[in-house]
Protein backbone atom coordinates (compact mmCIF):
# COMPACT_ATOMS: atom_id res chain seq x y z
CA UNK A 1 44.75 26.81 23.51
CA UNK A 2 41.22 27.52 23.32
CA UNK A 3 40.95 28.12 19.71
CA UNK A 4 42.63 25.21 18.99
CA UNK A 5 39.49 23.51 21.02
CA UNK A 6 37.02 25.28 19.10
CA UNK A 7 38.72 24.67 15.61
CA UNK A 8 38.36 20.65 16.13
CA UNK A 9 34.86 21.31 17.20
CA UNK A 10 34.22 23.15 13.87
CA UNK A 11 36.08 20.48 11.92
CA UNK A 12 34.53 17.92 13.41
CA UNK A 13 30.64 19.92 12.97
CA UNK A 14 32.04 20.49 8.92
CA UNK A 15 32.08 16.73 8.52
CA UNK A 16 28.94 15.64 9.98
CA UNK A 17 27.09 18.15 7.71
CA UNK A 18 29.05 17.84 4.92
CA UNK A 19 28.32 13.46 4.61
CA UNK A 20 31.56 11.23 4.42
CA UNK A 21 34.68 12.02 4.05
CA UNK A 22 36.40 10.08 1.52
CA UNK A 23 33.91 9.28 -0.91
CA UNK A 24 35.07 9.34 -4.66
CA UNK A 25 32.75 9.49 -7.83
CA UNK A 26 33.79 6.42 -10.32
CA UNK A 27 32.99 6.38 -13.84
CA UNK A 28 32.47 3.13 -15.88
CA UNK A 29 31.60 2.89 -19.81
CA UNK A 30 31.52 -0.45 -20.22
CA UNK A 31 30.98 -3.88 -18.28
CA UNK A 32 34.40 -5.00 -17.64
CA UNK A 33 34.74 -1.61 -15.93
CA UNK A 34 31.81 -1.95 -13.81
CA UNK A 35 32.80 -5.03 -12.71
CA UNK A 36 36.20 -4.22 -11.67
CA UNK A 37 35.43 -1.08 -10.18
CA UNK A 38 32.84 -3.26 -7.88
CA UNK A 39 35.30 -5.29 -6.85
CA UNK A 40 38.17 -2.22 -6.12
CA UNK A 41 35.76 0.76 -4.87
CA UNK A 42 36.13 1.74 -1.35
CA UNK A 43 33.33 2.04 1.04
CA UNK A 44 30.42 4.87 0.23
CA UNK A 45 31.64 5.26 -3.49
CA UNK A 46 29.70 6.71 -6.00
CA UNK A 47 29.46 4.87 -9.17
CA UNK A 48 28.15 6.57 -12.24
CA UNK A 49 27.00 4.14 -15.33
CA UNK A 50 27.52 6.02 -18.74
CA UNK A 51 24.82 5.01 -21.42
CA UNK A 52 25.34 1.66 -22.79
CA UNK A 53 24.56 -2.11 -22.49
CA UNK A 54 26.48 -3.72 -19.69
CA UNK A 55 25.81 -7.40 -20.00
CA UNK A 56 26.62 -9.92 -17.18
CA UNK A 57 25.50 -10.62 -13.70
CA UNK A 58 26.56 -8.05 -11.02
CA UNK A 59 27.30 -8.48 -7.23
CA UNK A 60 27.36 -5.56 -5.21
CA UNK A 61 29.52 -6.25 -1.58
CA UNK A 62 30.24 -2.84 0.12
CA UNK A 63 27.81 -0.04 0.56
CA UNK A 64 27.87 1.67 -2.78
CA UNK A 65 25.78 4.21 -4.45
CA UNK A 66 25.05 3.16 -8.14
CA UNK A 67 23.64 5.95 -10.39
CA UNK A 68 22.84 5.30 -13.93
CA UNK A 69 22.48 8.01 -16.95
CA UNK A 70 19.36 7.75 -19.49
CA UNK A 71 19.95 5.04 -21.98
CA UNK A 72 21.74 2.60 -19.10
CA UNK A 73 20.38 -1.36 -19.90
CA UNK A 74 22.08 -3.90 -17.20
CA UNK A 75 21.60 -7.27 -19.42
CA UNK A 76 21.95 -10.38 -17.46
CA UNK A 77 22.81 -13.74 -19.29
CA UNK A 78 19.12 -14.92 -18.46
CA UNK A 79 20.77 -17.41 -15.67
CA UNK A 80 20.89 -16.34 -11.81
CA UNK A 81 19.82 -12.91 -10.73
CA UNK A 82 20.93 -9.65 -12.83
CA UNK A 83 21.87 -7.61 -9.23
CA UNK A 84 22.76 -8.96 -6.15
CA UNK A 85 23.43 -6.93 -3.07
CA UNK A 86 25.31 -8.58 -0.31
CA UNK A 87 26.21 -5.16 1.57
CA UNK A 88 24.27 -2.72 4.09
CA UNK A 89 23.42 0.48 2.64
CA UNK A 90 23.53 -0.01 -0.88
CA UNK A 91 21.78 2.77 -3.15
CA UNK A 92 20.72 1.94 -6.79
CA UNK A 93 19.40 4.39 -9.19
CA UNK A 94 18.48 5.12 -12.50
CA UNK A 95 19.11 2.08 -14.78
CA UNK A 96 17.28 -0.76 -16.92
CA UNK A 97 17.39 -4.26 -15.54
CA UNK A 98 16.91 -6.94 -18.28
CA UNK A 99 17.13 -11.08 -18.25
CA UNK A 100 16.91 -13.09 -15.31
CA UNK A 101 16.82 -16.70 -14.86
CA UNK A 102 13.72 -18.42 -14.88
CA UNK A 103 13.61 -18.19 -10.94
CA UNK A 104 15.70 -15.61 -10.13
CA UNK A 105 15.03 -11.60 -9.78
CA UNK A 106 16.41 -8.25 -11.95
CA UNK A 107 17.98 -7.20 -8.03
CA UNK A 108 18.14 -9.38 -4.99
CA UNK A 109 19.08 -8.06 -2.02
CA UNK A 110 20.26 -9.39 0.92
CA UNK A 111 21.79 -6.50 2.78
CA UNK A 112 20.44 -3.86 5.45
CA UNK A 113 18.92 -0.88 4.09
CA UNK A 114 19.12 -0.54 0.65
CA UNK A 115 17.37 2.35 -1.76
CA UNK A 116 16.26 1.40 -5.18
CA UNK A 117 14.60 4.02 -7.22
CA UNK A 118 13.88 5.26 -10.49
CA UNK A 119 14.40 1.76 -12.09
CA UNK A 120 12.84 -0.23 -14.85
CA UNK A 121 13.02 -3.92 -14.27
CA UNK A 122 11.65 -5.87 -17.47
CA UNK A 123 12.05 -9.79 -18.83
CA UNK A 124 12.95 -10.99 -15.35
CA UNK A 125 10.84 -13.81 -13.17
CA UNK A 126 11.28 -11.68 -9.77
CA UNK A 127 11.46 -8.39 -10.48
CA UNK A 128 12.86 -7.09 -6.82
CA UNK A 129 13.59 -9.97 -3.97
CA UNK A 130 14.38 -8.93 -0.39
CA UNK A 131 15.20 -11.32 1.69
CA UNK A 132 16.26 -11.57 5.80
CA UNK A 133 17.10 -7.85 5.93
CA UNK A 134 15.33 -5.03 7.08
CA UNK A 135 14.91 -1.32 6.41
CA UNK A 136 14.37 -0.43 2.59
CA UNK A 137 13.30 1.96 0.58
CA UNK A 138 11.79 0.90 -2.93
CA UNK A 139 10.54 4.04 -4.80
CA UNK A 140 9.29 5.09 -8.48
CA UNK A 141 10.22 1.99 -10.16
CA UNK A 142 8.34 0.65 -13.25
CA UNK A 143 8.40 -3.63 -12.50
CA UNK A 144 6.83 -6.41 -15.10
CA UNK A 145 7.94 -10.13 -15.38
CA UNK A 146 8.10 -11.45 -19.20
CA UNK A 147 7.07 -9.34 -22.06
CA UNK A 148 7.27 -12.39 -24.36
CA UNK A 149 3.41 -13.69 -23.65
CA UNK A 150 4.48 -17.55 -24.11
CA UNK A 151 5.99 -17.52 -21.05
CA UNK A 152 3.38 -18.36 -18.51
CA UNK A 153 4.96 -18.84 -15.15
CA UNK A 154 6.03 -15.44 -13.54
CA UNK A 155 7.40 -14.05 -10.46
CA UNK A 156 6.56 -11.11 -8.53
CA UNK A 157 7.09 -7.63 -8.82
CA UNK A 158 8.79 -6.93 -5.53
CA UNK A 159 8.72 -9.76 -3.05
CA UNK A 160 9.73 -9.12 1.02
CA UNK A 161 10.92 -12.48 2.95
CA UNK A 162 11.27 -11.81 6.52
CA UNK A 163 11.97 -8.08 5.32
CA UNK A 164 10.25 -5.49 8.22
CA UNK A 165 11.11 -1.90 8.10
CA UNK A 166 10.63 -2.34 4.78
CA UNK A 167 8.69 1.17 2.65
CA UNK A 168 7.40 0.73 -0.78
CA UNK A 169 6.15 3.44 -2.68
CA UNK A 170 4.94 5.26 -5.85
CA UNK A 171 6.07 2.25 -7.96
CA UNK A 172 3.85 0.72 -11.42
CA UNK A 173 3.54 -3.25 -11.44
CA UNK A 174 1.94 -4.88 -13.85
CA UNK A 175 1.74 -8.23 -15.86
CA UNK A 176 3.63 -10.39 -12.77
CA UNK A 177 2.11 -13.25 -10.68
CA UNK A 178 1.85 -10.82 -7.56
CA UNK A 179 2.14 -7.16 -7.87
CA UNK A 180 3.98 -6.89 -3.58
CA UNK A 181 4.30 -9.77 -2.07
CA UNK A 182 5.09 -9.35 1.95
CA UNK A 183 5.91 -12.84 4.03
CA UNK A 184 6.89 -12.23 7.24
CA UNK A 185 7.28 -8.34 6.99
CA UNK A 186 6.03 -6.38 9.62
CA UNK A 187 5.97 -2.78 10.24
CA UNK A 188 6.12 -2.24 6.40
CA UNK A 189 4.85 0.48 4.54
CA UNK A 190 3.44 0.06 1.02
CA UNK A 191 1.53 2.94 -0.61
CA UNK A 192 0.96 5.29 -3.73
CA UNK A 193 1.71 2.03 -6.02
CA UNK A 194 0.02 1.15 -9.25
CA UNK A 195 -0.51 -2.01 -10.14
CA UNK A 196 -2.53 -3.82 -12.89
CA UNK A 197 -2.93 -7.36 -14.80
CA UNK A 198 -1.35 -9.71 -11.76
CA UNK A 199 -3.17 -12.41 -9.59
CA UNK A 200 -3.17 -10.48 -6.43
CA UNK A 201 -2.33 -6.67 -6.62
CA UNK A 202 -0.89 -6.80 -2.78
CA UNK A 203 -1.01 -9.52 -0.62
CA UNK A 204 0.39 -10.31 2.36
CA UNK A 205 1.04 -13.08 4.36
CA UNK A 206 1.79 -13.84 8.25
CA UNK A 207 2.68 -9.96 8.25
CA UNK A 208 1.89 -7.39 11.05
CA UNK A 209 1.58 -3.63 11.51
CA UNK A 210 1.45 -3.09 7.85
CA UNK A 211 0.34 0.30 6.17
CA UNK A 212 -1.60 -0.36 2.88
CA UNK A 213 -2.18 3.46 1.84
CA UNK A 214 -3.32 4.91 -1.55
CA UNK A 215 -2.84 2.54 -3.78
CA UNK A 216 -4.61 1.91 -6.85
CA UNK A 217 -5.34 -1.83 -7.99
CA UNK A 218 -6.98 -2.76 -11.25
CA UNK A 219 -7.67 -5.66 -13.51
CA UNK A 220 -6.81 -8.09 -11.01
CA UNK A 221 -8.18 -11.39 -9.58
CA UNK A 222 -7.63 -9.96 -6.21
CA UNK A 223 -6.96 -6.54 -5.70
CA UNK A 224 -5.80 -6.86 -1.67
CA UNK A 225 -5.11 -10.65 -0.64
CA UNK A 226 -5.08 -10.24 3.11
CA UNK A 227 -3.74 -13.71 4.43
CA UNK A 228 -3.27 -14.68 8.23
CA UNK A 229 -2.12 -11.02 9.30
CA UNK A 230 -2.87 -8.63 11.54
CA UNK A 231 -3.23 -4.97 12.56
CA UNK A 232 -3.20 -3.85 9.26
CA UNK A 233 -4.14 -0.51 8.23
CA UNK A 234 -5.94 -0.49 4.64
CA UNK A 235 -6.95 3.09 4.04
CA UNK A 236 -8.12 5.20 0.92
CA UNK A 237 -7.24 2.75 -1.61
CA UNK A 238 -8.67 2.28 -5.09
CA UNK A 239 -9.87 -1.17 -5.69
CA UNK A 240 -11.70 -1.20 -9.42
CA UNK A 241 -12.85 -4.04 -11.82
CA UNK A 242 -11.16 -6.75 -10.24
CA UNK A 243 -13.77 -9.13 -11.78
CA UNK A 244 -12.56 -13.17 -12.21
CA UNK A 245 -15.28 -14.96 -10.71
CA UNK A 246 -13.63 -15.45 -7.86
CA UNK A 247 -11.86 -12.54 -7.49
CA UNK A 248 -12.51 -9.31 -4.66
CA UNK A 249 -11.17 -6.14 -4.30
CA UNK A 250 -10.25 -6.74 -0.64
CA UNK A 251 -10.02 -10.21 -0.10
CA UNK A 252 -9.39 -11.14 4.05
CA UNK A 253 -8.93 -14.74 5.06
CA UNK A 254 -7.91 -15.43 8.87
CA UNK A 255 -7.05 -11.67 9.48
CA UNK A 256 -7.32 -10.42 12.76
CA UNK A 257 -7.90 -6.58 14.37
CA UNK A 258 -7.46 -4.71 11.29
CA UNK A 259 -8.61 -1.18 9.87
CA UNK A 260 -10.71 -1.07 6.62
CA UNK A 261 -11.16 2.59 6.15
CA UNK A 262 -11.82 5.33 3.18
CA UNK A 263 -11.47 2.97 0.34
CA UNK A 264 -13.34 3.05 -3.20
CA UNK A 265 -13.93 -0.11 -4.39
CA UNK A 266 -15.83 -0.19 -7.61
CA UNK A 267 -16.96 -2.51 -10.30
CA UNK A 268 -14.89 -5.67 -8.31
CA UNK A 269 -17.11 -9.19 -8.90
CA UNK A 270 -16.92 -9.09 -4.84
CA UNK A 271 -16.21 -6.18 -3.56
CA UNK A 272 -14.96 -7.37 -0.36
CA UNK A 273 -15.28 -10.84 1.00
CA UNK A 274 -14.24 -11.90 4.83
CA UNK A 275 -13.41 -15.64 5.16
CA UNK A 276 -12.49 -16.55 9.11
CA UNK A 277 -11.63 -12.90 9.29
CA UNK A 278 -12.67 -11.64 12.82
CA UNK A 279 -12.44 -8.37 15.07
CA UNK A 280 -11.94 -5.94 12.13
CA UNK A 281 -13.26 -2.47 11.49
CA UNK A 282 -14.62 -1.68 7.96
CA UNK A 283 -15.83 1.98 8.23
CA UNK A 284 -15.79 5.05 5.19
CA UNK A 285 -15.61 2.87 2.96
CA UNK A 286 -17.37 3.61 -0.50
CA UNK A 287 -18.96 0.22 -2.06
CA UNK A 288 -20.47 0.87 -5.66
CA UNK A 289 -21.02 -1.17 -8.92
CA UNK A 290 -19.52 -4.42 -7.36
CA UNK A 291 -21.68 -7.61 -8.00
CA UNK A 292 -21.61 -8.43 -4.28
CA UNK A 293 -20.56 -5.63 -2.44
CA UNK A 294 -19.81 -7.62 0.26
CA UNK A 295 -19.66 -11.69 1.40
CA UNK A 296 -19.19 -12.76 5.17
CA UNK A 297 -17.91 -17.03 4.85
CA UNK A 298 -17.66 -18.95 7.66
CA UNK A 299 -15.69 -17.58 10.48
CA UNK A 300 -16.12 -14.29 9.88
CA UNK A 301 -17.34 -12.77 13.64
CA UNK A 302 -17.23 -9.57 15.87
CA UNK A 303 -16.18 -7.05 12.81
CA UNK A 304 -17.59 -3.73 12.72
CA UNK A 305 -18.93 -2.35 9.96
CA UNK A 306 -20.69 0.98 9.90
CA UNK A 307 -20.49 4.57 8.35
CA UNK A 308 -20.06 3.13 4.56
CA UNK A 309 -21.65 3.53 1.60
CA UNK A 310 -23.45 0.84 -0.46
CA UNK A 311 -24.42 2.09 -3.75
CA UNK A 312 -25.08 0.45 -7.44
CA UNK A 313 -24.40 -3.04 -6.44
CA UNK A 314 -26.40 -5.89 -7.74
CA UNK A 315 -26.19 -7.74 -4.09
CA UNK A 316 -25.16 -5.63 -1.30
CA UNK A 317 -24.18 -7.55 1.70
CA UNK A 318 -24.78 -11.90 2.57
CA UNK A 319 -23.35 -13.90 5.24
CA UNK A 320 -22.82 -17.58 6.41
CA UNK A 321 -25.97 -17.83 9.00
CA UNK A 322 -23.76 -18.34 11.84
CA UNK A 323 -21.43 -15.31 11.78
CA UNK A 324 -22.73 -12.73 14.23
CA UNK A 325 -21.06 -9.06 12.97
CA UNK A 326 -22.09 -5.52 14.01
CA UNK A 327 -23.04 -2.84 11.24
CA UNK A 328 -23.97 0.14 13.22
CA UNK A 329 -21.62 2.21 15.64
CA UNK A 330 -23.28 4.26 18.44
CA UNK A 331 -26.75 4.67 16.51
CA UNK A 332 -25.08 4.66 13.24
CA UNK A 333 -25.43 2.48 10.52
CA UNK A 334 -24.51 2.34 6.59
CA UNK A 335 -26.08 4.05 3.71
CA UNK A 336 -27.77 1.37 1.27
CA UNK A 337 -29.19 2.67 -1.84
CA UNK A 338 -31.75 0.35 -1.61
CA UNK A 339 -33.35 0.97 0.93
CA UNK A 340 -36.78 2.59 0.91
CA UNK A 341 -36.58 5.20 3.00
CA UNK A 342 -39.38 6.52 5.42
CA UNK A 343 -38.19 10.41 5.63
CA UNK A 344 -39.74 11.19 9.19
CA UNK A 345 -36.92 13.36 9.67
CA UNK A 346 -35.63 15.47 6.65
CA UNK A 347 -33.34 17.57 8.51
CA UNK A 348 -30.27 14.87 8.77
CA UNK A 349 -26.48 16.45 8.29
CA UNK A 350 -23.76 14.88 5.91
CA UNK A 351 -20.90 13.12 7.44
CA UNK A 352 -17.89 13.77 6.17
CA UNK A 353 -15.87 10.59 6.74
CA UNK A 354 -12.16 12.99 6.66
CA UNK A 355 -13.72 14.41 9.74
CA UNK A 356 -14.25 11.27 11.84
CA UNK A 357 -12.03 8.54 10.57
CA UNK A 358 -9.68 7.99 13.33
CA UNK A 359 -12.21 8.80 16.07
CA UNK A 360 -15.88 7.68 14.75
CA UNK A 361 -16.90 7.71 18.36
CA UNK A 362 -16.45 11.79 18.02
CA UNK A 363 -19.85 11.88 16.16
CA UNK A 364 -22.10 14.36 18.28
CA UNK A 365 -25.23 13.00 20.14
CA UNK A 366 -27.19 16.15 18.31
CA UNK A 367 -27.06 14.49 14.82
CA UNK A 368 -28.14 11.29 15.95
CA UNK A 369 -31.63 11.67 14.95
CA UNK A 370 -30.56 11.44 11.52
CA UNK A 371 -30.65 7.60 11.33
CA UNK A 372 -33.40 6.41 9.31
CA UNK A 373 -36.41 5.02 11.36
CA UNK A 374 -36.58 1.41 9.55
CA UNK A 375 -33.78 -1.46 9.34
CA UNK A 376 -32.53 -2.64 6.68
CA UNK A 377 -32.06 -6.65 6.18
CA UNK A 378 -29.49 -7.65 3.56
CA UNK A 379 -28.91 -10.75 2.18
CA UNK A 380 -31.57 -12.04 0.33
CA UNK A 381 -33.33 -15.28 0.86
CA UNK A 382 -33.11 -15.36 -3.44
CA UNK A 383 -29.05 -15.39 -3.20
CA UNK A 384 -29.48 -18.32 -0.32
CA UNK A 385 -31.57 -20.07 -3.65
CA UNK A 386 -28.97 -19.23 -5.88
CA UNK A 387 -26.43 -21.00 -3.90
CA UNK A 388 -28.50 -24.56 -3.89
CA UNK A 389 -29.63 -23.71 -7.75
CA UNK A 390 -27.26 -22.11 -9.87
CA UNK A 391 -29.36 -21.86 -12.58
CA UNK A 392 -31.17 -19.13 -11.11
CA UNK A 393 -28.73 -16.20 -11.06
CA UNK A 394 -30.01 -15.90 -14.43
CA UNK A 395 -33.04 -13.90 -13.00
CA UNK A 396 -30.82 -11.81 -11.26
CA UNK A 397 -31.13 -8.16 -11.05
CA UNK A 398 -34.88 -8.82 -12.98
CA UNK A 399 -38.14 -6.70 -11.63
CA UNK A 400 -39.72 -9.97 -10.15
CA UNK A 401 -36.26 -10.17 -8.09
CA UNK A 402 -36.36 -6.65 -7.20
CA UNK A 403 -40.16 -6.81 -5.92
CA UNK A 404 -38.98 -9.75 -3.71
CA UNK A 405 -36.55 -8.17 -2.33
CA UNK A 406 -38.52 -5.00 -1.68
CA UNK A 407 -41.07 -6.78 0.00
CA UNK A 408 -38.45 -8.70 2.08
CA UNK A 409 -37.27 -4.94 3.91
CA UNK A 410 -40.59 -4.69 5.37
CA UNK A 411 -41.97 -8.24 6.11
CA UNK A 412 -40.90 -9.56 8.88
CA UNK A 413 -39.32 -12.95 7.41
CA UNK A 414 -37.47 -15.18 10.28
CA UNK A 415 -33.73 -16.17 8.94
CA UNK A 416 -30.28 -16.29 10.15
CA UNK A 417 -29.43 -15.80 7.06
CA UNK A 418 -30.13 -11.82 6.57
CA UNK A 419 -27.51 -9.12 7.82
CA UNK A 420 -29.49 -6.30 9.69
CA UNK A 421 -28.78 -2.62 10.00
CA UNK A 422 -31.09 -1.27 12.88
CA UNK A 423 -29.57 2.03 12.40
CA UNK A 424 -29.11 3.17 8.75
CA UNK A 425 -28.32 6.54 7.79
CA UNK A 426 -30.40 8.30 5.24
CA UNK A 427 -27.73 9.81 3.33
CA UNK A 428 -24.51 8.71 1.65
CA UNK A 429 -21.71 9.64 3.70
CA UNK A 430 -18.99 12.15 1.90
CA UNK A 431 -15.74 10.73 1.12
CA UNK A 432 -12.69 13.21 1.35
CA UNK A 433 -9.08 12.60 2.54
CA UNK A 434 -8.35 15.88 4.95
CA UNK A 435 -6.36 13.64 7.36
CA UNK A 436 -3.85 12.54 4.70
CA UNK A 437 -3.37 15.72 3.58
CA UNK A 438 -2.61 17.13 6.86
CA UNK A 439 -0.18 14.89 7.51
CA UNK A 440 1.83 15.45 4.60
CA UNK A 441 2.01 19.17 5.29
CA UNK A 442 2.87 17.93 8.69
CA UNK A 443 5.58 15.84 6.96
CA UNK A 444 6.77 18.51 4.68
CA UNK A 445 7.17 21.11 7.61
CA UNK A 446 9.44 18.71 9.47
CA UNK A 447 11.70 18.23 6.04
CA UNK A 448 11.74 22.24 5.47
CA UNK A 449 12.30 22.06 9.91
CA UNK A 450 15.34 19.99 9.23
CA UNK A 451 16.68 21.56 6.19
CA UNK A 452 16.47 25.20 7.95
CA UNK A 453 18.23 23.84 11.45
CA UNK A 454 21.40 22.54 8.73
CA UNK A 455 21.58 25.67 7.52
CA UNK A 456 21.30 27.16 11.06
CA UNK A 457 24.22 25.12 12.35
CA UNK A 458 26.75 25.94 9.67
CA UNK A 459 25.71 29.56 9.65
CA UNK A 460 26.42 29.27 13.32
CA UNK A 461 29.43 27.86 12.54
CA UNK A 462 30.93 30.10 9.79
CA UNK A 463 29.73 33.25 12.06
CA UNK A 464 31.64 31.82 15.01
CA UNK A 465 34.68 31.43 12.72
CA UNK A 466 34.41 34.56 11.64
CA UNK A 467 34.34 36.30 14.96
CA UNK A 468 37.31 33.82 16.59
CA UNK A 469 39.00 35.08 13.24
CA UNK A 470 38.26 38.55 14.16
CA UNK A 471 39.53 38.42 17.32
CA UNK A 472 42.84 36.92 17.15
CA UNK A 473 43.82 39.75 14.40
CA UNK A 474 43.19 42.64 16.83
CA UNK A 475 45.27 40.40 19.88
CA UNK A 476 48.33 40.09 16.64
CA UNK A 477 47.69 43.86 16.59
């Protein structure tokens, strides 16, 4: 009876690799269709969409996969959402999403674990909501609100309530009232998104242990809004011209023990501004062509910030008098382009911020020399002017401003009001992104690692066969 053993292990080995049993591929050419074969599909169905218009709303209440071809338009009635997802495990995939209700979303989800990629989402107030669930994946969509520019009141381009586990990735926002909006969403992921034209590009609120990673946010009023979260990692992003007057391209208001690292943030009106934001580390980080590179309000105490580069910008760093901050780690400092330099050493090495990102405490006590051998005080006694008469920033940026400030780096003026560098570093530090890099090989390797131990097992598998096949012809024999 042996073989009869190893034949149900085989059968059973030939239906974990081969997915679920069962599964049938529906097709549906019109909306009627679709909405009967929603109601009548078993569990893990495929659904494929032939081009057309499909007009209605949609509810989706098993775990489904739901594939459009080119040309598929899902037109809701402009009332309620377009999509809504009520089951675990529900994948949605190529199609056009078209006319919410004025508060209501192209998709909203309220299952586990849903995939949504390769979607366009247009004319909607929400464009994606997911709500008390956990565990999506939200890739390579294209999301705006309203294309009809009367409409002034929009939604957001993919909003998370109380939605952890949560990855979003690759997608292109634009033209909504927030690009991501996370609420109660730790242990998200959002990164490699575009987005352009909103109030805040990604901003995130009473959230924890969230990844902000390479994404690029433009046009803005806020590029990051940062709001009462913590441990978040904000690393090689691209903050640029995010220039209302109030605006930043990292804005952080009561956020706590966070990671600022290996971002370019260019041409913002602030380029980053702290308000009660305390115990962060802002380091690699590439300041240039802001208006204020920097602004620490009130609160805003024990942050680190060291090993970036201030270049361009018209004000480079001023504080409330009362914060107390540190901007040098271990004998280093930040490059400031303004600085007048006395070269008494002319043998200092570049720093390659790829090299020390996660571990800046690596740098080697043999290039520590390389600090320059004056402070640098920042946050001008003209700005503190400013701020009591207005009228004044009109002299901004002029040579009489300039000379005062000059003279203010090497005369020893008393004020609480001045940030001070003891240790800057002479030259700019080089910007690169090795780590990231590595770690997508890394990540590659273990997909082509699982991909080769699949094949592995049913070669195994088809070889045993094979030689159990073998053998019970010669024992016939």
């Amino acid at each position: 009876m042996k073989w009869q053993t190893y034949f149900l292990l085989l059968l059973t080995a030939f239906f974990i690799f081969s997915g679920k049993a069962g599964a049938e591929e529906l097709i549906v050419t019109n909306e009627n269709e679709l909405q009967m074969v929603l109601k009548t599909a078993a569990e893990n169905d495929a659904i494929e969409i032939k081009k057309g218009i499909y007009q209605g709303n949609f509810s989706v209440n098993k775990p489904l996969t739901i594939k459009g071809e080119k040309g598929v338009i899902i037109k809701g009635p402009n009332k309620g959402d377009v999509i809504t997802i009520n089951a675990d495990d529900v994948k949605i995939e190529n199609l056009q999403i078209e006319g919410s209700g004025s508060q209501n979303a192209g998709i909203h989800v309220n299952g586990n674990r849903s995939v949504i990629k390769n979607t366009k989402i247009y004319d909607v107030f929400h464009g994606i909501v997911l709500k008390n669930s956990y565990g999506h994946q939200v890739d390579d969509n294209i999301i705006t609100s309203y294309t009809n520019e009367k409409i002034v009141h929009k939604g957001h381009g993919i909003y998370l309530v109380e939605a952890p586990h949560t990855h979003i990735r690759n997608n292109i926002i634009f033209d909504t009232n927030d690009g991501v909006y996370l609420s109660y969403s730790n242990l998200s992921e959002i990164s490699g998104n575009k987005v352009t034209n909103v109030r805040y590009g990604i901003h995130t609120m009473d959230s924890e242990d969230v990844i902000l990673h390479q994404n690029q946010l433009t046009k803005n009023r806020n590029g990051l809004m940062l709001m009462q979260s913590k441990r978040l990692s904000v690393k090689e992003n691209y903050l640029f011209d995010n220039t209302t007057i109030e605006g930043a391209g990292i804005f952080l208001f009561d956020t706590f023990d966070s990671k600022i690292s290996m971002n370019i943030v260019k041409k913002n009106n602030k380029g980053m501004y702290f308000e009660n934001g305390k115990k962060n580390e802002v380091l690699f980080n590439e300041f240039d062509q802001n208006d204020k590179a920097m602004e620490l309000a009130k609160g805003s105490e024990d942050n680190g910030i060291y090993l970036n580069n201030f270049l361009n910008n018209n004000q480079q760093v001023i504080t409330d008098k009362e914060n107390e901050n540190t901007f040098d780690l271990e004998g280093f400092g930040n490059y400031w382009d303004d600085q007048r330099h006395l070269h008494l050493d002319s043998n200092e090495p570049t720093i390659h911020a790829s090299a020390y990102s996660t571990s800046p405490v690596l740098l080697n006590e043999n290039i520590r020399h390389g600090s320059n051998n004056y402070a640098y005080k920042s946050g001008d006694v003209f700005y503190h002017l400013t701020t009591k008469e207005p009228y004044l920033q009109i002299f901004s940026g002029s040579p009489a401003v300039e000379l005062w400030n000059t003279i203010e780096q090497f005369v020893p003026i008393p004020s609480k009001q001045f940030i001070v560098d003891e240790n800057p570093i002479q030259t700019p530090v080089v910007m690169g992104t090795m780590i990231e890099q590595k770690e997508s090989k890394n990540d590659e390797k273990n997909v082509v690692g699982f991909e080769k131990s699949g094949f592995f097992l049913v070669f195994m598998s088809i070889s045993f066969l094979t030689l159990w096949y073998t053998r019970r012809m010669k024992n016939d024999a």
